[in-house]
Protein backbone atom coordinates (compact mmCIF):
# COMPACT_ATOMS: atom_id res chain seq x y z
CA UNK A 1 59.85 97.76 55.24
CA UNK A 2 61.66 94.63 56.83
CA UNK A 3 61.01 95.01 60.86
CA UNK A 4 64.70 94.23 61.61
CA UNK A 5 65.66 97.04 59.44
CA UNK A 6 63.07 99.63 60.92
CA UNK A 7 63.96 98.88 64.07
CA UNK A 8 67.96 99.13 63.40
CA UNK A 9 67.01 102.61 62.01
CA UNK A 10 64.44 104.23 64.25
CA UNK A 11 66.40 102.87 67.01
CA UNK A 12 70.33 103.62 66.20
CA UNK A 13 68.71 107.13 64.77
CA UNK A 14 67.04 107.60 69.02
CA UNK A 15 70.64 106.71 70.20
CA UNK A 16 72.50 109.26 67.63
CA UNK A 17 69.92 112.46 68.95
CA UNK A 18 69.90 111.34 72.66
CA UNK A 19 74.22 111.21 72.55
CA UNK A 20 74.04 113.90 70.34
CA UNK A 21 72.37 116.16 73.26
CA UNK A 22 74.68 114.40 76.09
CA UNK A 23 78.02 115.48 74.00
CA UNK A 24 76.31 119.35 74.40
CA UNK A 25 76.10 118.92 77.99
CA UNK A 26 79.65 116.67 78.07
CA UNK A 27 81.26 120.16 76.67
CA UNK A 28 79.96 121.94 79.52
CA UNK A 29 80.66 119.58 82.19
CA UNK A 30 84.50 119.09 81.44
CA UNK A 31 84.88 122.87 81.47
CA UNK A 32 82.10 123.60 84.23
CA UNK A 33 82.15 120.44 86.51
CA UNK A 34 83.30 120.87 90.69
CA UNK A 35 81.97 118.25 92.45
CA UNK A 36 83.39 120.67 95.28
CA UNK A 37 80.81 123.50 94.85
CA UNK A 38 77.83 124.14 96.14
CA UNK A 39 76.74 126.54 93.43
CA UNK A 40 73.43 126.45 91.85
CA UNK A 41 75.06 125.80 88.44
CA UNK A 42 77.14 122.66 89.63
CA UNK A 43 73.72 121.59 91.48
CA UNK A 44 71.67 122.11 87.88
CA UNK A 45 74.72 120.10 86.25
CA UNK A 46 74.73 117.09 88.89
CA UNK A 47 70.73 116.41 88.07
CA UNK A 48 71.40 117.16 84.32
CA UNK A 49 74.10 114.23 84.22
CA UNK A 50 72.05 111.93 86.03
CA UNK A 51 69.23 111.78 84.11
CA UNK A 52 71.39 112.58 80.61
CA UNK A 53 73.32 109.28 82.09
CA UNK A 54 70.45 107.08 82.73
CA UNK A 55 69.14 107.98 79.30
CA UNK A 56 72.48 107.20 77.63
CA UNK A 57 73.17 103.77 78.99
CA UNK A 58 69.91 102.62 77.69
CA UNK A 59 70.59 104.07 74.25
CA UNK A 60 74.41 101.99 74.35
CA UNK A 61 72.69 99.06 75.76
CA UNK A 62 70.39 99.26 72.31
CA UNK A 63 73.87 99.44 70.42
CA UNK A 64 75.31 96.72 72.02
CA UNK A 65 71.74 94.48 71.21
CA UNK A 66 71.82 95.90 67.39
CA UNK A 67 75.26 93.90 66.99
CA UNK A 68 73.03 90.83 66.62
CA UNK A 69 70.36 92.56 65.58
CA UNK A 70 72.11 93.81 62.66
CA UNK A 71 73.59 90.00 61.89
CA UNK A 72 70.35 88.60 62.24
CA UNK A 73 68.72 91.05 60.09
CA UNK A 74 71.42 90.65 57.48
CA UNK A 75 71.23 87.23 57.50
CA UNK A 76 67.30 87.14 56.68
CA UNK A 77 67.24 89.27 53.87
CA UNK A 78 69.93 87.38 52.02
CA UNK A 79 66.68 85.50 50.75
CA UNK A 80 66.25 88.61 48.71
CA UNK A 81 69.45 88.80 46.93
CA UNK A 82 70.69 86.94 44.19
CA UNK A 83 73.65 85.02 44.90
CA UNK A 84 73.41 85.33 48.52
CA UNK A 85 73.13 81.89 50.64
CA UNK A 86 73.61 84.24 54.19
CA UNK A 87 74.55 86.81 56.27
CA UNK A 88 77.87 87.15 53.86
CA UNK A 89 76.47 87.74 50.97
CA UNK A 90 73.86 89.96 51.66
CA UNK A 91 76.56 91.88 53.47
CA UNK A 92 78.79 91.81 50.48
CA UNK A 93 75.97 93.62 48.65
CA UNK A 94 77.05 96.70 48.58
CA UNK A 95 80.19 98.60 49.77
CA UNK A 96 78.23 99.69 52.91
CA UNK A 97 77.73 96.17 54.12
CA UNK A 98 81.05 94.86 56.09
CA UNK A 99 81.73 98.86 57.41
CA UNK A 100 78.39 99.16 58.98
CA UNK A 101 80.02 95.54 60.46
CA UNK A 102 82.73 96.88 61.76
CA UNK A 103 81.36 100.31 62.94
CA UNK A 104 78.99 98.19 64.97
CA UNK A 105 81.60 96.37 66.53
CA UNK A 106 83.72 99.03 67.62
CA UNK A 107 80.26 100.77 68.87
CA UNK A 108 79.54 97.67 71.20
CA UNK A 109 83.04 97.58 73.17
CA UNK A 110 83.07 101.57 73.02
CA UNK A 111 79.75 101.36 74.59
CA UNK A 112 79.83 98.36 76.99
CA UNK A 113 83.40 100.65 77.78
CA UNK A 114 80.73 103.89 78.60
CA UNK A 115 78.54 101.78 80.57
CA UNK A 116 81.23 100.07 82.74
CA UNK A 117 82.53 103.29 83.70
CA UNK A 118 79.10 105.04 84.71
CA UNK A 119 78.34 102.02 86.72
CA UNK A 120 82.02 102.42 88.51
CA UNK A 121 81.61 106.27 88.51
CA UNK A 122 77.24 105.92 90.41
CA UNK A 123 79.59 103.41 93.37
CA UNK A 124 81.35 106.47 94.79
CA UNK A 125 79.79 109.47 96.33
CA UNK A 126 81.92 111.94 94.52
CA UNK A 127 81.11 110.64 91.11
CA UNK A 128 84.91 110.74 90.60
CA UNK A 129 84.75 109.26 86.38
CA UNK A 130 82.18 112.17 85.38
CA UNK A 131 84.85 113.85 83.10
CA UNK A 132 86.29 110.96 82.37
CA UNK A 133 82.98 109.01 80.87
CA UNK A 134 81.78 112.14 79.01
CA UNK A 135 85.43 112.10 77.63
CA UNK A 136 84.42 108.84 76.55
CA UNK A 137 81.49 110.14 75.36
CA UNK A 138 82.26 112.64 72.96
CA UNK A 139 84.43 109.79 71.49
CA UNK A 140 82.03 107.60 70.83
CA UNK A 141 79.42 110.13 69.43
CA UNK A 142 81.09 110.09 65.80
CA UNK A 143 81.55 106.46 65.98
CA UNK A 144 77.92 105.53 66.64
CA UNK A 145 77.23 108.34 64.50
CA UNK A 146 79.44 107.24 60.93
CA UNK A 147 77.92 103.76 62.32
CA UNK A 148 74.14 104.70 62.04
CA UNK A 149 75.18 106.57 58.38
CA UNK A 150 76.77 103.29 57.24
CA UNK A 151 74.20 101.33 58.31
CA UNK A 152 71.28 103.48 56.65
CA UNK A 153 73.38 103.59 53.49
CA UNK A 154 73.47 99.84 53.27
CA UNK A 155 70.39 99.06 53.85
CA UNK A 156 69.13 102.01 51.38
CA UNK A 157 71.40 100.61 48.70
CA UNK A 158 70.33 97.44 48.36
CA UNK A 159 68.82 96.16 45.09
CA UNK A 160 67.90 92.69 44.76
CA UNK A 161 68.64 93.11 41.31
CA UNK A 162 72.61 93.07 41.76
CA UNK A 163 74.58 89.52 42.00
CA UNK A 164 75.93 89.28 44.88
CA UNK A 165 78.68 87.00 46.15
CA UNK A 166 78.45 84.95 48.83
CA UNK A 167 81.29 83.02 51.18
CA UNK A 168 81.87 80.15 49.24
CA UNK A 169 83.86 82.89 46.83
CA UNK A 170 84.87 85.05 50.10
CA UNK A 171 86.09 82.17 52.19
CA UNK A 172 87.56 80.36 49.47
CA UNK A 173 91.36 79.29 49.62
CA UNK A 174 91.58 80.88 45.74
CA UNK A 175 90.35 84.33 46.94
CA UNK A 176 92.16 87.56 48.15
CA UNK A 177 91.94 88.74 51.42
CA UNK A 178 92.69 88.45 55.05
CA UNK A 179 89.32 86.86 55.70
CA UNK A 180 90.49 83.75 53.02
CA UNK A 181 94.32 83.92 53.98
CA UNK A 182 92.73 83.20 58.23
CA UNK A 183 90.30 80.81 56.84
CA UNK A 184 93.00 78.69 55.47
CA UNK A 185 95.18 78.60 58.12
CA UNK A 186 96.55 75.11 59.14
CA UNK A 187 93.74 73.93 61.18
CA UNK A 188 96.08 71.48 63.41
CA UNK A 189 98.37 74.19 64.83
CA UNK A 190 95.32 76.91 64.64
CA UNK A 191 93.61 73.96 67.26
CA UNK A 192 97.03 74.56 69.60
CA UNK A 193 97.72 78.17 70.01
CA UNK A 194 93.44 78.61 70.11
CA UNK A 195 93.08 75.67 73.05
CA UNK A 196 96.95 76.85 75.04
CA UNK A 197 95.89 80.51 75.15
CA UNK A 198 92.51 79.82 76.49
CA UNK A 199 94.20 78.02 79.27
CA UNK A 200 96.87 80.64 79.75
CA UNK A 201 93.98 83.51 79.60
CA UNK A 202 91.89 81.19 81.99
CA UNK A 203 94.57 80.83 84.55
CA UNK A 204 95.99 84.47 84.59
CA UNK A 205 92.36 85.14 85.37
CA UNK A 206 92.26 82.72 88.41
CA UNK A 207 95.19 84.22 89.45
CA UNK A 208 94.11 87.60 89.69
CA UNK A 209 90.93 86.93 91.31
CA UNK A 210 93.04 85.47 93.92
CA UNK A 211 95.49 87.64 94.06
CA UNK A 212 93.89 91.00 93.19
CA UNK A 213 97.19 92.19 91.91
CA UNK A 214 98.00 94.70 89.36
CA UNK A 215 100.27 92.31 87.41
CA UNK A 216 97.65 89.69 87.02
CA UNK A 217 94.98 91.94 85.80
CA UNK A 218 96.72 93.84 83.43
CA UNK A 219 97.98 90.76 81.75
CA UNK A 220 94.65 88.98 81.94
CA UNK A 221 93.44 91.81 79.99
CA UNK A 222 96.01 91.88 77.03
CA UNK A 223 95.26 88.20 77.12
CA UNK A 224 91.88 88.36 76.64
CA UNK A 225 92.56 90.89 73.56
CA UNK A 226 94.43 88.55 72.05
CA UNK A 227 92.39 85.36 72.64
CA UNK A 228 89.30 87.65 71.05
CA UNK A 229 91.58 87.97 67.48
CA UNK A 230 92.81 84.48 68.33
CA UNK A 231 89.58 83.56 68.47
CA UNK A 232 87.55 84.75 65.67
CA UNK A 233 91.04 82.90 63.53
CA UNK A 234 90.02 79.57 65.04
CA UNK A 235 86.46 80.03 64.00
CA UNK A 236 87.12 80.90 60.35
CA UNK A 237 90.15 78.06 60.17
CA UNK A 238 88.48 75.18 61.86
CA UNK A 239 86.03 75.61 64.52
CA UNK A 240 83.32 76.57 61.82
CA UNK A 241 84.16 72.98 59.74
CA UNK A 242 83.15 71.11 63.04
CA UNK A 243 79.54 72.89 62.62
CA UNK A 244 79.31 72.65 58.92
CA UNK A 245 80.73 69.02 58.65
CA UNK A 246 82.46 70.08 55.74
CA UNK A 247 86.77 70.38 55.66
CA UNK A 248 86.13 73.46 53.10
CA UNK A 249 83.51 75.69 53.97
CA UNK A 250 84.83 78.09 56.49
CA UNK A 251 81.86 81.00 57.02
CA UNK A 252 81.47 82.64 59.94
CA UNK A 253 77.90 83.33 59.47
CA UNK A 254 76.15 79.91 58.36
CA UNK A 255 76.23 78.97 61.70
CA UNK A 256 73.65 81.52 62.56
CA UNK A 257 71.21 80.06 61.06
CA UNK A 258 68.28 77.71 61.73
CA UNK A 259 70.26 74.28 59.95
CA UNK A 260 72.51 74.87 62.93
CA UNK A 261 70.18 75.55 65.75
CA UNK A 262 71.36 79.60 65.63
CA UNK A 263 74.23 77.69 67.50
CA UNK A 264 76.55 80.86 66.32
CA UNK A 265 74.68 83.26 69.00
CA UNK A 266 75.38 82.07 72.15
CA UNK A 267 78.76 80.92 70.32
CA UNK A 268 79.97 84.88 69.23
CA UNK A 269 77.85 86.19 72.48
CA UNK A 270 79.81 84.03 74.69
CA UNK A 271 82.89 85.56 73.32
CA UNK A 272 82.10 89.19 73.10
CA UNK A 273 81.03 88.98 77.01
CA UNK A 274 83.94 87.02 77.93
CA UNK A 275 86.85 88.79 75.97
CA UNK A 276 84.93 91.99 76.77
CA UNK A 277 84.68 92.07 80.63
CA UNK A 278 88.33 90.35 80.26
CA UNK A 279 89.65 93.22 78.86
CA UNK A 280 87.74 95.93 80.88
CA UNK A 281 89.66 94.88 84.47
CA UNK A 282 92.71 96.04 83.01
CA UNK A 283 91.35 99.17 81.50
CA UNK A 284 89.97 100.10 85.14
CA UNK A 285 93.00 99.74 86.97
CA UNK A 286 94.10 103.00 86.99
CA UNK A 287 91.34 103.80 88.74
CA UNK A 288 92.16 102.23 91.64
CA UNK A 289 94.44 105.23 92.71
CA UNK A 290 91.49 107.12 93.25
CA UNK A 291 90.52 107.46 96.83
CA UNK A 292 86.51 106.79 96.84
CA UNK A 293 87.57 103.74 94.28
CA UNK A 294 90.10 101.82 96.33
CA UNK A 295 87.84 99.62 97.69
CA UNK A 296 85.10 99.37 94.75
CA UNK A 297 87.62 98.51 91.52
CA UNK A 298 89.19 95.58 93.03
CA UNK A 299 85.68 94.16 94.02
CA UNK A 300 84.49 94.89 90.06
CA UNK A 301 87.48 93.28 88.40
CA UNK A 302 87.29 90.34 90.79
CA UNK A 303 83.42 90.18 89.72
CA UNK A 304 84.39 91.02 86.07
CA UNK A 305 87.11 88.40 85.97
CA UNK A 306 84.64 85.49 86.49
CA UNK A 307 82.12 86.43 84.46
CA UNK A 308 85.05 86.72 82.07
CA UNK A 309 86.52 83.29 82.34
CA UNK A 310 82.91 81.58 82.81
CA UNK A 311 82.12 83.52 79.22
CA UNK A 312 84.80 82.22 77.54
CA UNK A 313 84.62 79.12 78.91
CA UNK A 314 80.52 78.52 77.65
CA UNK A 315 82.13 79.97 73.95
CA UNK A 316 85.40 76.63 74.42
CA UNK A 317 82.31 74.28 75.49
CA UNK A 318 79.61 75.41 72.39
CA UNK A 319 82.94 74.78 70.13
CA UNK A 320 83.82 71.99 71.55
CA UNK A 321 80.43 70.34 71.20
CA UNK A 322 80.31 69.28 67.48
CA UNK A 323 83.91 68.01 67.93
CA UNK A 324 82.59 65.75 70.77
CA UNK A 325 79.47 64.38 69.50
CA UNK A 326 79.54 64.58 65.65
CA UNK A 327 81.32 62.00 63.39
CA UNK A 328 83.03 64.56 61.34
CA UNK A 329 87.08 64.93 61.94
CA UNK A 330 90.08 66.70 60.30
CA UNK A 331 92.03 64.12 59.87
CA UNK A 332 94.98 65.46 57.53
CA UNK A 333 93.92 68.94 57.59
């Protein structure tokens, strides 16, 4: 009866019926769809996807929220578990926990992806991305879909009975795992490739809202890809230390929490937006060959591109800050 884990439910479980019913009409419009016709069928279809569309993007825009939602909501109940100090080990409850993680991650840039497109697709008269976005749609469907399952089966199978381990045995430099092997990456030359690729990713961006290129957006957004992996590295190998004061405790989740002024929101929402809307002027540039686009993708990834590097930027700046103005420093690490 927790209300973060009500609302994850009722809501994700709106999302699931209302994409469930767009897929049903996605079917029919990629065999149906002629923007060209003035029949009463493609007329029927044209108010059908507008309102289906409208109802949609608000369910994705809940899915993109219930990233944080579902952090936040993990990270309060770890009060209930035995063992569990945050977000990790109430996670690492069950075998549902870091899935229903990763579902939801996927779900956010899948959907952000959806709702990009639509708003590209409503610019132009002849709604040119229609089969294209419900495409998109009928791919995301099972995603959100195995993500709402997950989610319902972790949350279900929780006992606050079970021991539960939390990340000072996840993150440790004795355990096994990706997550431990990042964590204990050499922080100095983490520090280097994290700080060089922002700048490179930073200026590429400049360059293509100058420019307006193809070059320079398609390699802004690989860049951004691979400053987002870069990124979430740094964090776990040294950024988090700088928060926690502490050379050994490497979670990516503590910082969420109240001792740290929920510092690790704006900190991991700064990078979704920024890597996110990095990636997405890349994705669109095919687009631009399409005649009632020309003129409205260039404007978008110009738009997108700041937004990008001012994103990334805030998420350099909130790491930066407990390097600046606390006492703590890596000295030999």
């Amino acid at each position: 009866m927790q209300p973060g884990v009500l609302a994850l439910i009722v809501g994700s479980g709106i999302t699931v019926l209302l994409l469930f019913f767009a897929a049903i009409l996605g079917l029919k419009i990629l065999f149906r769809w002629d923007i060209r016709s003035n029949s009463e069928e493609q007329l029927g279809l044209e108010r059908k996807t507008y309102l289906v569309s409208t109802l949609v993007q608000y369910g994705l825009l809940f899915e993109v929220v219930s990233l944080f939602l579902f952090i936040y909501t993990a990270d309060d109940i770890h009060n209930l578990l035995v063992g569990a100090m945050c977000a990790t080990g109430s996670l690492n409850a069950n075998a549902y926990g870091f899935p229903a993680l990763y579902a939801k991650i996927a779900t956010l840039f899948l959907s952000g992806s959806w709702i990009a497109l639509n708003y590209i697709d409503n610019k132009a008269e002849d709604y040119p991305l229609t089969r294209t976005k419900y495409r998109l749609l009928l791919a995301i469907f099972p995603v959100v879909l195995a993500g709402y399952v997950l989610q319902t089966e972790y949350f279900s199978r929780i006992s606050p009975n079970v021991i539960t381990s939390c990340c000072g045995v996840l993150f440790s430099e004795g355990s096994k795992g990706i997550a431990s092997s990042i964590a204990f990456l050499p922080a100095r030359p983490m520090q280097s490739v994290f700080y060089s690729l922002f700048a490179v990713t930073a200026m590429t961006g400049v360059a293509a809202i100058r420019t307006g290129t193809r070059m320079y957006f398609v390699s802004f957004s690989f860049l951004s890809g691979v400053f987002f992996i870069a990124s979430i590295a740094a964090i776990l190998s040294f950024i988090s230390l700088y928060f926690y004061q502490l050379p050994t405790h490497h979670c990516p989740f503590d910082v969420l929490q109240s001792g740290y002024y929920y510092a690790g929101y704006p900190l991991y929402a700064s990078l979704f937006a920024g890597c996110f809307f990095g990636i997405m002027t890349g994705v669109v540039e095919p687009f631009r060959k399409i005649g009632s686009l020309s003129h409205v993708i260039p404007l978008v990834q110009r738009r997108w591109a700041l937004v990008s590097i001012l994103a990334i930027a805030l998420f350099v700046a909130i790491s930066l800050a407990p390097v600046v103005f606390l006492p703590f420093k890596l000295g030999g690490y």
